[in-house]
Protein backbone atom coordinates (compact mmCIF):
# COMPACT_ATOMS: atom_id res chain seq x y z
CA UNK A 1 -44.71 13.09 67.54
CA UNK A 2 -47.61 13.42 70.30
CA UNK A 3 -47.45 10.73 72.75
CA UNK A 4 -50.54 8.95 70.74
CA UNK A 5 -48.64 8.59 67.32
CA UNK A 6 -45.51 7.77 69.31
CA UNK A 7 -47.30 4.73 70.72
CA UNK A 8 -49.11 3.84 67.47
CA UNK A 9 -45.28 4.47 66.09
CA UNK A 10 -44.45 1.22 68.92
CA UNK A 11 -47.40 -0.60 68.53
CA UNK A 12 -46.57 -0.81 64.71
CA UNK A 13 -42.99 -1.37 65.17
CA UNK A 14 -42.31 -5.13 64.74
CA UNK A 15 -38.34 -4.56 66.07
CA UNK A 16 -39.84 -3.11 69.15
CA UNK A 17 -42.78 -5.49 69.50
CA UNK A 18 -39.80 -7.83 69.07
CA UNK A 19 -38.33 -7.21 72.39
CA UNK A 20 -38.51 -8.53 75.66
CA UNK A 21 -41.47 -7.10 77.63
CA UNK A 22 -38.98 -5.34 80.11
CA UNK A 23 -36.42 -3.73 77.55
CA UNK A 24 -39.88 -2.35 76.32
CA UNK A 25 -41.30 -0.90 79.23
CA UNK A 26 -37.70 0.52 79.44
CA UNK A 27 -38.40 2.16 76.12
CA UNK A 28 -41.24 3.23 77.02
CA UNK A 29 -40.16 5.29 80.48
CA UNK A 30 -37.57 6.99 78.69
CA UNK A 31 -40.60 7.92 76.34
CA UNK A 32 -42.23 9.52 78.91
CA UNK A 33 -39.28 10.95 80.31
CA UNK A 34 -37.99 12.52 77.31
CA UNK A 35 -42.07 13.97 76.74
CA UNK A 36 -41.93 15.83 79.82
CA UNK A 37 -38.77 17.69 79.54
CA UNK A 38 -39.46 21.18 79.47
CA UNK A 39 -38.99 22.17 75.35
CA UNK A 40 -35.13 24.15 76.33
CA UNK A 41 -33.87 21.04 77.93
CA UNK A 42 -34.89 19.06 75.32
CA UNK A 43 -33.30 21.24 73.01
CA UNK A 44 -29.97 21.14 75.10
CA UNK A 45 -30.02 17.23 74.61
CA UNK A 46 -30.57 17.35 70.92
CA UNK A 47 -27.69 19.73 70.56
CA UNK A 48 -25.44 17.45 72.62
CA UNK A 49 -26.24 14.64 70.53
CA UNK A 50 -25.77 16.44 67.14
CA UNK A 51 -21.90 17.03 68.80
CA UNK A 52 -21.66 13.65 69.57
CA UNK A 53 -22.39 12.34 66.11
CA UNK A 54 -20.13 14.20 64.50
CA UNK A 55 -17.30 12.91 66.79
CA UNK A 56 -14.97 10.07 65.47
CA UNK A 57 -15.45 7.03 67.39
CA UNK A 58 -11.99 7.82 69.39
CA UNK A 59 -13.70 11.12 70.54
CA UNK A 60 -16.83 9.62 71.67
CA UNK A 61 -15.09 7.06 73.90
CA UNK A 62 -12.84 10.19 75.54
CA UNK A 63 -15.81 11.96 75.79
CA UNK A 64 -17.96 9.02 77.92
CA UNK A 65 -14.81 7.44 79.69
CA UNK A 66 -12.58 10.58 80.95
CA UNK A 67 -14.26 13.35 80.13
CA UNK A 68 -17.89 12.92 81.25
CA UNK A 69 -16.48 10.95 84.67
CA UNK A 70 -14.47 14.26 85.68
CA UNK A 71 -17.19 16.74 84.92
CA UNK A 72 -19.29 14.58 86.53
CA UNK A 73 -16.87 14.05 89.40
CA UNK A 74 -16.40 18.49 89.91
CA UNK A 75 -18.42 20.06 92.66
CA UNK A 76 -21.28 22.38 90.82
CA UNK A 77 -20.29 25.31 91.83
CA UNK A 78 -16.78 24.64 89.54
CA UNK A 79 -19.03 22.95 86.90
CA UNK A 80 -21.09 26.38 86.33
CA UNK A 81 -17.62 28.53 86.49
CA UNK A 82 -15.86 25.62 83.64
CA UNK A 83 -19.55 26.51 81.46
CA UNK A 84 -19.06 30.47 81.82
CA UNK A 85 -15.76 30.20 80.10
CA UNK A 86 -16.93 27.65 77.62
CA UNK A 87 -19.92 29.74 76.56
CA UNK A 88 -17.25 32.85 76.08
CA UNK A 89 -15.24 30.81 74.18
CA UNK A 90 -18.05 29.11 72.12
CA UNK A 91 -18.42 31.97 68.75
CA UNK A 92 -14.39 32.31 68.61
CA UNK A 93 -12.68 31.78 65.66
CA UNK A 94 -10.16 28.90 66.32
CA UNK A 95 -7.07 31.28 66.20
CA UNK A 96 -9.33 33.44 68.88
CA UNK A 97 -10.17 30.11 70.97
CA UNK A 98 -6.48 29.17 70.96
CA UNK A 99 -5.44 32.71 72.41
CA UNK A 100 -8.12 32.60 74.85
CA UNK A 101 -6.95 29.10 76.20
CA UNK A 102 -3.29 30.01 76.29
CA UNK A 103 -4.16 33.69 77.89
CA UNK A 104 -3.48 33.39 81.73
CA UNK A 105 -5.90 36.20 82.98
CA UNK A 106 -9.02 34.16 81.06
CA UNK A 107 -7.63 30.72 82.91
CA UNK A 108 -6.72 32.27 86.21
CA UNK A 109 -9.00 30.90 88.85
CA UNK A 110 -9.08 27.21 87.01
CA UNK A 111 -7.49 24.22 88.31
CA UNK A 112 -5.11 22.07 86.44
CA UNK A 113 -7.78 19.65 85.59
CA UNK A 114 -10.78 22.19 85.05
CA UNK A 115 -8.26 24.17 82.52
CA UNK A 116 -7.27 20.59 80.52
CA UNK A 117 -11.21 19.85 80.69
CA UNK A 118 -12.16 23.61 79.22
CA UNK A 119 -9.29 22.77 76.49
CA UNK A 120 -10.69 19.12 75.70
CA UNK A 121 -14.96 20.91 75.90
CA UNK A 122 -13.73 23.91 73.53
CA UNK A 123 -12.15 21.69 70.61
CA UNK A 124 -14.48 19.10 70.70
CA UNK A 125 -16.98 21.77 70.17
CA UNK A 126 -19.27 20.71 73.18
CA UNK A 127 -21.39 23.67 75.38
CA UNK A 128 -23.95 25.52 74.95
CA UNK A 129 -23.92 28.71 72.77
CA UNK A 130 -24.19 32.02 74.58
CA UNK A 131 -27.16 32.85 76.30
């Protein structure tokens, strides 16, 4: 939707004309936010969200308790080498993922952690596709 027929879309909403005048000013930032995202980083989001739907419940809370805190928690310099093997893992077969992970020469240079978070990315499905 534009940004008009999104705010008609509010202004006709009676849940969201239901809420407190702060929780929708809230909504409304993240509006705005989300409407000036360039259109690839928008796209990124989506596709993060599509993985997190199809996650069970027990997945999602890994995901936003351990995993997210340590990715967030790596210097981004060791975030951008973790996404390089990701992406060359991401169109593998499973049998071709699983001989990647377990193949020493595609994990040398990883830390214990970084290695256990590529494991925990590649079979939850999460990363970018190449390119």
């Amino acid at each position: 939707m534009t940004p008009a027929e999104q705010e008609k879309f509010l202004g006709n909403n009676a849940r969201f004309r239901g809420l407190p005048p702060q929780q929708q000013a809230q909504i409304r930032q993240r509006l705005q936010t989300w409407n000036n995202l360039p259109p690839e980083q928008r796209q990124t989001l989506l596709q993060r969200e599509r993985v997190l739907e199809q996650m069970t419940p027990e997945q999602r809370r890994y995901v936003r308790q351990t995993l997210m805190p340590e990715w967030q928690s790596l210097p981004p310099a060791r975030r951008q080498v973790v996404l390089g093997k990701l992406r060359d893992l991401h169109a593998l077969s499973e049998s071709e993922r699983d001989s990647k992970l377990n193949d020493e020469s595609f994990m040398n240079g990883l830390a214990p952690n970084e290695r256990q978070m590529l494991r925990d990315l590649s079979n939850l499905r999460v990363g970018a596709p190449p390119g």
